[in-house]
N, C-alpha and C. Protein backbone atom coordinates (compact mmCIF):
# COMPACT_ATOMS: atom_id res chain seq x y z
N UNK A 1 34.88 36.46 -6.02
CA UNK A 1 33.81 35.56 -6.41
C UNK A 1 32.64 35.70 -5.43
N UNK A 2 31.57 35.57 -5.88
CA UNK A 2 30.44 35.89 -5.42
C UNK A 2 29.65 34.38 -4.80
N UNK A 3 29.64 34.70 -3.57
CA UNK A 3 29.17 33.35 -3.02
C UNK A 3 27.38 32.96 -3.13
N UNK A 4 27.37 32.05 -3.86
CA UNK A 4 25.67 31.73 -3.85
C UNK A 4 25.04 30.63 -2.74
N UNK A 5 24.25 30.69 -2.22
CA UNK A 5 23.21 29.35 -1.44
C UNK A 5 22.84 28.86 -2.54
N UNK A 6 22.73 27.55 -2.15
CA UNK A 6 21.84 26.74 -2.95
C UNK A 6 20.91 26.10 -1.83
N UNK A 7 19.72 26.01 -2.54
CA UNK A 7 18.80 25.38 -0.88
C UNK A 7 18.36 23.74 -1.54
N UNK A 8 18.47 23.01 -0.69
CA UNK A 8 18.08 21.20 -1.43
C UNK A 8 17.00 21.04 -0.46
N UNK A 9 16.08 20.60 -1.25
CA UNK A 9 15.45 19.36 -0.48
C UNK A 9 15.47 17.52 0.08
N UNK A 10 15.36 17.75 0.81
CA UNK A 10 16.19 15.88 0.91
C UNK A 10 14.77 15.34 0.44
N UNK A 11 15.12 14.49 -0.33
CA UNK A 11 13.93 13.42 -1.39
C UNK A 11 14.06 12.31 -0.84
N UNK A 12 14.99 11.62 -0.58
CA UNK A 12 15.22 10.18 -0.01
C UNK A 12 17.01 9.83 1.07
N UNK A 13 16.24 9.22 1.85
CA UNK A 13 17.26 9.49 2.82
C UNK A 13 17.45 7.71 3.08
N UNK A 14 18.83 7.01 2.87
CA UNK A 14 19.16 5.74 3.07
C UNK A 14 20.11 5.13 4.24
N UNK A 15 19.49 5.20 5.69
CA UNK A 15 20.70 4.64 6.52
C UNK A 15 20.77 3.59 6.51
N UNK A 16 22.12 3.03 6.71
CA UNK A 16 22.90 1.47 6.53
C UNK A 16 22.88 1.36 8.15
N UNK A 17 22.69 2.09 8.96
CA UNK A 17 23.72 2.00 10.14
C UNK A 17 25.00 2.35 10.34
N UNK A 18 25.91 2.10 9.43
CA UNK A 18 27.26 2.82 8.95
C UNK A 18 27.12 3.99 8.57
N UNK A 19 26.45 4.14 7.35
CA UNK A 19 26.46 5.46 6.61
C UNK A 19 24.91 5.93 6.25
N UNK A 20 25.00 7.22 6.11
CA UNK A 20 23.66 7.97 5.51
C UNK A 20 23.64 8.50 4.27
N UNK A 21 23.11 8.00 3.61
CA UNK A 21 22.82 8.30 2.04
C UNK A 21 21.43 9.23 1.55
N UNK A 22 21.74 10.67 1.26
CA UNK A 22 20.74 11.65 1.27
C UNK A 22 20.61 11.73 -0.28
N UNK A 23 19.64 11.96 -0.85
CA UNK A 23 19.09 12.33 -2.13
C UNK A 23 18.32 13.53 -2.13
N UNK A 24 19.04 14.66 -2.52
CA UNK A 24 19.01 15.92 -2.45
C UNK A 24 18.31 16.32 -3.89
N UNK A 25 17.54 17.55 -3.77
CA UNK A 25 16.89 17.91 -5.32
C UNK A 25 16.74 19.42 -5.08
N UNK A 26 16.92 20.03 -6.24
CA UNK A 26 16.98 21.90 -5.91
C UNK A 26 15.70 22.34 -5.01
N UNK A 27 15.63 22.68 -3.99
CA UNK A 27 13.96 23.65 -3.44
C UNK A 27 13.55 24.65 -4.31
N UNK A 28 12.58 24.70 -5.02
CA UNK A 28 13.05 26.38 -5.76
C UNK A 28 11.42 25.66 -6.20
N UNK A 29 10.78 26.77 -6.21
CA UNK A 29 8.95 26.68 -6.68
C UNK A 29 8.93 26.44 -8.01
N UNK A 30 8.93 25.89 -8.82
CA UNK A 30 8.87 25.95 -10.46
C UNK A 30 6.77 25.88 -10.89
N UNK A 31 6.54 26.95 -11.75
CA UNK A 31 5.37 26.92 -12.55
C UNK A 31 5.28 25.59 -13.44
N UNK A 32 4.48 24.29 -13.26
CA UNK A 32 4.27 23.36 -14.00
C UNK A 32 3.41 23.97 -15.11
N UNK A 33 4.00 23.34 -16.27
CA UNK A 33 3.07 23.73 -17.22
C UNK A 33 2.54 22.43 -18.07
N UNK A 34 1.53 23.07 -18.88
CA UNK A 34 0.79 21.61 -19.21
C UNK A 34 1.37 21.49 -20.63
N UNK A 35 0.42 20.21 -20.82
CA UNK A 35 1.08 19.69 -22.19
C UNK A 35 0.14 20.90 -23.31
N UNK A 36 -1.52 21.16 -22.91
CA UNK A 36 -2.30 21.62 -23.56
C UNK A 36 -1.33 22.89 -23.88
N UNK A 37 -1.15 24.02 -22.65
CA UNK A 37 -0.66 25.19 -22.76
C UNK A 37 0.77 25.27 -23.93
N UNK A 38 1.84 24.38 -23.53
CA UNK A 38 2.65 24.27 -24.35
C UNK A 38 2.41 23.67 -26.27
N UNK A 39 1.39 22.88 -26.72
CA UNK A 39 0.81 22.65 -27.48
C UNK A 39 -0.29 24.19 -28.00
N UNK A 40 -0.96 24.72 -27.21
CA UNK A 40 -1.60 25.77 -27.99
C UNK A 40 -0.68 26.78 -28.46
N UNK A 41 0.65 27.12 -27.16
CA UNK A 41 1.18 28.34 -27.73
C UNK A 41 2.46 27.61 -28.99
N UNK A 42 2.50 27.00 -29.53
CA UNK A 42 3.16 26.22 -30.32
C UNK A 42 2.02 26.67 -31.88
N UNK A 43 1.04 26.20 -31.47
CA UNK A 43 0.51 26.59 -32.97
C UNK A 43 -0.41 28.11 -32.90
N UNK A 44 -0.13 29.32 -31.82
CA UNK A 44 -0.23 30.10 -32.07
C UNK A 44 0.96 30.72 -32.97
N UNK A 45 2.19 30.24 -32.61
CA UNK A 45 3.49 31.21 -32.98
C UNK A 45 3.21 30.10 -34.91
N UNK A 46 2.88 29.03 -35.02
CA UNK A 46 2.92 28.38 -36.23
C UNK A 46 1.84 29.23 -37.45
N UNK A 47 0.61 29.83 -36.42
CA UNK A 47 -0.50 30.83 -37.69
C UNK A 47 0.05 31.96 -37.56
N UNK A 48 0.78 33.33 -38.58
CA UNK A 48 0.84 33.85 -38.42
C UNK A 48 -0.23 35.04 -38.65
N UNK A 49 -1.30 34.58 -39.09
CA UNK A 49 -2.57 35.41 -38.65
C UNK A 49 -3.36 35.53 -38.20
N UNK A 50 -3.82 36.24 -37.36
CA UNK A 50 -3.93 36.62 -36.23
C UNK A 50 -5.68 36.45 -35.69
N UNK A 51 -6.36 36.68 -37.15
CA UNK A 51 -7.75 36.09 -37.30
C UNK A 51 -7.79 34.83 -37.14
N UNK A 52 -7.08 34.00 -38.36
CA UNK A 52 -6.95 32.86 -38.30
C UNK A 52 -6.93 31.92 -36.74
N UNK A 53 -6.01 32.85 -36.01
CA UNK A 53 -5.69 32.20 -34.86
C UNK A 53 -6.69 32.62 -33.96
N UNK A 54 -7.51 33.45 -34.17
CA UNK A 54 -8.71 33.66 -33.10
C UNK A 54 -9.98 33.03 -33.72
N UNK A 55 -10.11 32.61 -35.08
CA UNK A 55 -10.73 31.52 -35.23
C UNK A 55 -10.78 29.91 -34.52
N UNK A 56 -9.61 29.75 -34.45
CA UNK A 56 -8.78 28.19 -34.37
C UNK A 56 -8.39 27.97 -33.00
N UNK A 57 -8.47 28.81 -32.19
CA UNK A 57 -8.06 29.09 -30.57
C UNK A 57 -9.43 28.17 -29.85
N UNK A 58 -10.27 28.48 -29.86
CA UNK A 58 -11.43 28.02 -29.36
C UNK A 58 -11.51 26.30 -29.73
N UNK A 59 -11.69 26.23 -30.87
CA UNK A 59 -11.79 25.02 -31.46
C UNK A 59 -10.49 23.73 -30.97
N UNK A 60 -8.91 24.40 -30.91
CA UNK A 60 -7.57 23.69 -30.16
C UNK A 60 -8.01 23.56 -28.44
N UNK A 61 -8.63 24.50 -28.23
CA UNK A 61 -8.82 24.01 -26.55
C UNK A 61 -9.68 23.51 -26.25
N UNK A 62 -11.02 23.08 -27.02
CA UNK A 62 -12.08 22.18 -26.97
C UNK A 62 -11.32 20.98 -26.88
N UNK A 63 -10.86 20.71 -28.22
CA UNK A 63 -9.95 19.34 -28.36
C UNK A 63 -9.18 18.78 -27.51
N UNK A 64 -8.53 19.89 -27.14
CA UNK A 64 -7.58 19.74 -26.02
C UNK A 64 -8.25 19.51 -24.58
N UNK A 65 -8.99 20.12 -24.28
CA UNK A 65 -9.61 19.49 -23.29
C UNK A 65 -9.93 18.35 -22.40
N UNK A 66 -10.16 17.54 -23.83
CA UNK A 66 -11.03 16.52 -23.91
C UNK A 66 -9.77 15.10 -23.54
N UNK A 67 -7.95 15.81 -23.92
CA UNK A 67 -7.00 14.91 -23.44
C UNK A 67 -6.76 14.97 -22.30
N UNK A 68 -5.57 13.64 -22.09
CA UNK A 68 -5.77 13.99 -20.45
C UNK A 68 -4.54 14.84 -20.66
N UNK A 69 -4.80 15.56 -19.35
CA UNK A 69 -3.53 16.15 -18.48
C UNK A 69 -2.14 16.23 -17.78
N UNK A 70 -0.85 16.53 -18.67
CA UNK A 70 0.00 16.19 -18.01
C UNK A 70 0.92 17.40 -17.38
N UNK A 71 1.18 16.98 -16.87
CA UNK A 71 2.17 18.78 -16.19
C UNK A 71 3.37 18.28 -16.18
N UNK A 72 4.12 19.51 -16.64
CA UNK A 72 5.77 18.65 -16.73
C UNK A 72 6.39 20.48 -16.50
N UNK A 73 7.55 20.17 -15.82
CA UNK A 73 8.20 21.74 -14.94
C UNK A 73 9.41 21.63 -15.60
N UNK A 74 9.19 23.69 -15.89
CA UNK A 74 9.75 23.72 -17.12
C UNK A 74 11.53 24.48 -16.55
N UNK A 75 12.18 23.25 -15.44
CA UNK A 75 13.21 23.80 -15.54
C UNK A 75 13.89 22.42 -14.79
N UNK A 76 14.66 21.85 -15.73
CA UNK A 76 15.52 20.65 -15.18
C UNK A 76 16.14 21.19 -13.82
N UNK A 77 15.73 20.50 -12.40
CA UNK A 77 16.59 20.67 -11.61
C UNK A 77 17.69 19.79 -11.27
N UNK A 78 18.47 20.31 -10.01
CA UNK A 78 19.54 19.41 -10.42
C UNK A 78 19.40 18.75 -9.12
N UNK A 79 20.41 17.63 -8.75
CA UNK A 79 20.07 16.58 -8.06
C UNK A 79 21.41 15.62 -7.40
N UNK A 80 21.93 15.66 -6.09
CA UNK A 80 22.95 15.59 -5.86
C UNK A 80 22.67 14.90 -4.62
N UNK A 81 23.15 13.49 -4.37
CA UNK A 81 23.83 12.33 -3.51
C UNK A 81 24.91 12.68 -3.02
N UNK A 82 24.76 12.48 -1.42
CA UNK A 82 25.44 12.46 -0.78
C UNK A 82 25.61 11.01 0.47
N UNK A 83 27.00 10.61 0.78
CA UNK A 83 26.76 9.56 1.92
C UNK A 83 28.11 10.04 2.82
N UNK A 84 27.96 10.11 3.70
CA UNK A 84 28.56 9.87 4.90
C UNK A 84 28.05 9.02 6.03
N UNK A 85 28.93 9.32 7.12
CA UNK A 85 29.36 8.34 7.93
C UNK A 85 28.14 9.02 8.99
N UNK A 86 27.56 7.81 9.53
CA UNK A 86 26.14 8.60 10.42
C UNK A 86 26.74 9.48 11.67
N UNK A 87 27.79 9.07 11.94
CA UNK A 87 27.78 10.25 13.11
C UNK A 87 28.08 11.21 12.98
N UNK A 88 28.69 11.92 11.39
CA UNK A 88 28.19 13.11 10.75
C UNK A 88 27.32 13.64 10.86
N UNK A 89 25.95 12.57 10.26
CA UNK A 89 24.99 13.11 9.68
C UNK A 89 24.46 13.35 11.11
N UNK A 90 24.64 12.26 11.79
CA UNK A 90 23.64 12.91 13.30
C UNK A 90 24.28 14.33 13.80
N UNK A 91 25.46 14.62 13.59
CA UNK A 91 26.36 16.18 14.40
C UNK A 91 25.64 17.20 13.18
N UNK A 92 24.93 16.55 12.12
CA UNK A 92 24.15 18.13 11.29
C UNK A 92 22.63 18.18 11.58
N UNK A 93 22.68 17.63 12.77
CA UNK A 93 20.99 17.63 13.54
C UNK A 93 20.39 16.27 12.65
N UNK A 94 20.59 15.57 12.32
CA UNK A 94 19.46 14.14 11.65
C UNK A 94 18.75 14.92 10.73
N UNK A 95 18.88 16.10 9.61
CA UNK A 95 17.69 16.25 8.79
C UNK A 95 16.78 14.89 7.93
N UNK A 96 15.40 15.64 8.13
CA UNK A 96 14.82 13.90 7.66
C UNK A 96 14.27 14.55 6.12
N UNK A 97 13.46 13.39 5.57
CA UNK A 97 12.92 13.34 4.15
C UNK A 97 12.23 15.00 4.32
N UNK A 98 12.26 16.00 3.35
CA UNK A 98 11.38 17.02 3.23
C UNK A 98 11.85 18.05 3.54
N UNK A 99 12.74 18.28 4.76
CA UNK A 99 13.49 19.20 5.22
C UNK A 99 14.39 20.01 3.80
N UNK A 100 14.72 20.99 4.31
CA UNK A 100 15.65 21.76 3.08
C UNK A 100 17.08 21.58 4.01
N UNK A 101 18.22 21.76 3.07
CA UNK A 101 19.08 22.01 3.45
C UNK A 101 20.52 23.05 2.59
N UNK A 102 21.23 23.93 2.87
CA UNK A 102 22.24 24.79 2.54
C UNK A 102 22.96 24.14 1.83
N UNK A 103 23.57 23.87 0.77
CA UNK A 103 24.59 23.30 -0.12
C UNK A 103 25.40 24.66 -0.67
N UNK A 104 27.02 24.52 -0.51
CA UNK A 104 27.48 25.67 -1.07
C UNK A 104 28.72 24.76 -1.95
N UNK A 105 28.78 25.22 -2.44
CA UNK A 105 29.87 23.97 -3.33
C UNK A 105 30.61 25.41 -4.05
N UNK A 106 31.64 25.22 -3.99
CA UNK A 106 32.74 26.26 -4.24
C UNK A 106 34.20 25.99 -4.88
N UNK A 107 34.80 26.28 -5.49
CA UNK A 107 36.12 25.24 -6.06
C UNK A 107 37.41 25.97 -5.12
N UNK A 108 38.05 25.33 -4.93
CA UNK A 108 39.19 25.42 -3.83
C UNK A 108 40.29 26.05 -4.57
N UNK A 109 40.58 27.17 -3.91
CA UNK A 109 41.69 27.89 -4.43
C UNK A 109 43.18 27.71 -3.87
């Protein structure tokens, strides 16, 4: 079996004093894409001609323009809680909010 890294970013970090509660989210760069972009290439693939659609191209991104802007990333990451006991978390150096960290999760043979 082929061992992978996974790299997390810590998003939110909760000490009790007892325990440390990390909120981990994938690091990985994702291309946001917009609502416009995903909406134009939607009714390019809907005209299948090709005039048509270089007519109608100009006229969809005027319109579009004119909405607002939303960006939404086009790859669900994943997202994993962890808590232990703080004098754990202090023996893995205290990582704080922002930092990345190594996650290898592997099933036990």
């Amino acid at each position: 079996m082929e061992i992978q890294e996974n790299i997390y970013k810590i998003k939110s970090l909760n000490d009790t004093g007892v325990s440390v509660t990390l909120t981990l989210v994938e690091d990985m760069e994702l291309e946001p894409v917009s609502q416009q972009q995903l909406m134009l290439e939607a009714i390019n693939r809907a005209i299948p001609d090709k005039e048509m659609r270089d007519q109608l191209q100009p006229i969809m991104e005027a319109m579009l323009k004119a909405q607002p802007q939303t960006v939404i990333q086009s790859y669900p990451q994943t997202h994993i809680t962890i808590t232990m006991p703080k004098r754990k978390y202090e023996n893995y150096g205290k990582p704080q909010v922002g930092e990345s960290l190594i996650v290898n999760i592997l099933p036990k043979n």
